[in-house]
Protein backbone atom coordinates (compact mmCIF):
# COMPACT_ATOMS: atom_id res chain seq x y z
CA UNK A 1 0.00 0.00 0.00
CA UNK A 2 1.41 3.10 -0.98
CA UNK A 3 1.29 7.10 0.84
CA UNK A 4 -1.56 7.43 -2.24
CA UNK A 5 -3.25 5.34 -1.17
CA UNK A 6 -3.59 5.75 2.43
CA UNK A 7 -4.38 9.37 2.31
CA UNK A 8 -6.78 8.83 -0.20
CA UNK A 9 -8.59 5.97 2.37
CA UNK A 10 -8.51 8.68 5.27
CA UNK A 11 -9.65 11.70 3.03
CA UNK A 12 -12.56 9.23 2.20
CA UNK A 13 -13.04 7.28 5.75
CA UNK A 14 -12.98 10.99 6.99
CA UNK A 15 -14.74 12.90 4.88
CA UNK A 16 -12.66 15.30 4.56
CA UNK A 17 -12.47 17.97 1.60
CA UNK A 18 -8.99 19.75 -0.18
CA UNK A 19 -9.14 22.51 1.67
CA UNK A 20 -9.65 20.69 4.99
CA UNK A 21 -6.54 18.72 4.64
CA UNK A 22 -4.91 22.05 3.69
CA UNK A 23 -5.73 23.35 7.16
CA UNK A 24 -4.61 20.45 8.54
CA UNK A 25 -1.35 20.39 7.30
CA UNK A 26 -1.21 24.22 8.55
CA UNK A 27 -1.47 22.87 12.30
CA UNK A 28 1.74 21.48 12.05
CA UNK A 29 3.69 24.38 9.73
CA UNK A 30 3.45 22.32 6.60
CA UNK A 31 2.38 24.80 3.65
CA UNK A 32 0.65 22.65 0.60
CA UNK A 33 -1.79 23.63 -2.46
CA UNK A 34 -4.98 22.32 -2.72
CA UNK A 35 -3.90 21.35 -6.61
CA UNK A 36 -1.41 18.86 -4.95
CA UNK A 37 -3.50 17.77 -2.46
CA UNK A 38 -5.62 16.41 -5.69
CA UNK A 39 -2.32 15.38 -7.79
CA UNK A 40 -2.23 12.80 -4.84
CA UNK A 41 -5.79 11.34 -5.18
CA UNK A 42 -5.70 10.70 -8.98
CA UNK A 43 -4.81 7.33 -10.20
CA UNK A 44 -1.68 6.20 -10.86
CA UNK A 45 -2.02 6.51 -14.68
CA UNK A 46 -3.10 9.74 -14.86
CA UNK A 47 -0.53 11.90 -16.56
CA UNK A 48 -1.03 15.00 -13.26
CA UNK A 49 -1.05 12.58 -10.86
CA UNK A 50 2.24 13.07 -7.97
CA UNK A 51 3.87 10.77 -5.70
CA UNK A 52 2.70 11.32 -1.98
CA UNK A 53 5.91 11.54 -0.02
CA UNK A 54 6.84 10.73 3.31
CA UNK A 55 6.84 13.99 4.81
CA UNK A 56 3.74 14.65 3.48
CA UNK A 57 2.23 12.24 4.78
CA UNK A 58 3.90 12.05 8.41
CA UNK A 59 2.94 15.88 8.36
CA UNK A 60 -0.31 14.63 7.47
CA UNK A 61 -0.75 12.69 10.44
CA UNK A 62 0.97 14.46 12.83
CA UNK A 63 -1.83 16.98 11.59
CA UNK A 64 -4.61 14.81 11.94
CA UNK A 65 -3.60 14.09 15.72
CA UNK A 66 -3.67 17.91 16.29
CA UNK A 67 -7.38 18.75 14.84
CA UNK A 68 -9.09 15.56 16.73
CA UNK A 69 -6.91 15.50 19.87
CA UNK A 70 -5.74 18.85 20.36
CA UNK A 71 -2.84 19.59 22.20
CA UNK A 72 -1.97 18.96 25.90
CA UNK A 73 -2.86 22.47 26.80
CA UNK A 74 -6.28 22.13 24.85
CA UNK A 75 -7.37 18.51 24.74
CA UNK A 76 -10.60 18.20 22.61
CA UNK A 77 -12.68 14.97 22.07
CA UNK A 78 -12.24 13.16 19.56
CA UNK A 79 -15.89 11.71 19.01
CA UNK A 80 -17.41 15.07 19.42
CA UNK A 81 -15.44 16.71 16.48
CA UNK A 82 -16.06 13.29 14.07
CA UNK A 83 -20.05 14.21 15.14
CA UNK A 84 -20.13 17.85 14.53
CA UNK A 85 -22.05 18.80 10.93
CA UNK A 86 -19.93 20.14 8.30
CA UNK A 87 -20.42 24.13 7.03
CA UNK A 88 -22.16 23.72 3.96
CA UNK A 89 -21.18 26.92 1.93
CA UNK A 90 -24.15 28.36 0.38
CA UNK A 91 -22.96 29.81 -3.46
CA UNK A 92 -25.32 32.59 -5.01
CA UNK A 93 -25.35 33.08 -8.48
CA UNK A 94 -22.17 33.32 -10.09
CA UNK A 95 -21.33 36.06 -12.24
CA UNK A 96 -19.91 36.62 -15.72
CA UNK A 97 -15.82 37.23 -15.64
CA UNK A 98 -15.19 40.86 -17.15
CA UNK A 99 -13.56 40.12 -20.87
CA UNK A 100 -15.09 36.69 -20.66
CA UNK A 101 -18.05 35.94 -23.50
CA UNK A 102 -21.13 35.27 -21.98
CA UNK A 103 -23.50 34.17 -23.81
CA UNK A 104 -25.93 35.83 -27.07
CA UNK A 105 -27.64 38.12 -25.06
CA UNK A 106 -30.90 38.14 -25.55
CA UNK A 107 -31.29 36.26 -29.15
CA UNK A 108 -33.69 33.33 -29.25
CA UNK A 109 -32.73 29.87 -29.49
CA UNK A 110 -34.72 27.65 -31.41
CA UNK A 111 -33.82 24.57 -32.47
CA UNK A 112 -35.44 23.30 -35.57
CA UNK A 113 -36.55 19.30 -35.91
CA UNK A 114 -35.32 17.19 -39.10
CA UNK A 115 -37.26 15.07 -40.59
C-alpha cells in the first residue's frame, strides 16, 4: 500500500475535503496547495497525478492528531469533532468574468426538428 493510497482511504473514511486537509497540514507548519492535495488522489495513470511523499504524509498525520486530539494544553474529544455537521457553503449566483463571453444576449434559441 502506498502514501496514495492511504491518504486517499482517510480523506474518504474521513470525509474530509482539499481545503480541509490544507488546514490540517497548517497545524503542524506544513504549507501545501490544494492542486497537490488532488495530484495525490488521482490514479496512478493519470498523466497530473504526484507521488505522496513521506513527509507529506507524516505531516499529514501528525496533523490529523492535532485537529481531533488537540494539544496537551487544549485537549478536545475526539468523538465530538467526528459528530459535529460540516459548514455547507451556500454559493449565489455566479457572475460573468469581465472580458469573458457570456452568452448571445438576448437572441432566441430555437432549435429546428429534421425530418
Amino acid at each position: 500500500m502506498t502514501n496514495n493510497d492511504i491518504l486517499k482511504k482517510l480523506r474518504v473514511a474521513l470525509m474530509l475535503r482539499d481545503d480541509e486537509i490544507v488546514d490540517i497540514l497548517a497545524l503542524v507548519d506544513f504549507r501545501i496547495s490544494k492542486s497537490e492535495i488532488g495530484a495525490f488522489c488521482r490514479r496512478e495513470d493519470h498523466p497530473k497525478y504526484k507521488e505522496c511523499g513521506d513527509q507529506v504524509l507524516r505531516n499529514f498525520l501528525n496533523g490529523l492528531v492535532i485537529h481531533l486530539r488537540g494539544t496537551k494544553e487544549d485537549p478536545k474529544v475526539p468523538k465530538d469533532i467526528l459528530n459535529t455537521p460540516k459548514k455547507i457553503t451556500q454559493k449565489g449566483p455566479s457572475k460573468p468574468r469581465k472580458g469573458k463571453f457570456t452568452g448571445l444576449g438576448s437572441v432566441p434559441y430555437k432549435n429546428k426538428k429534421r425530418s
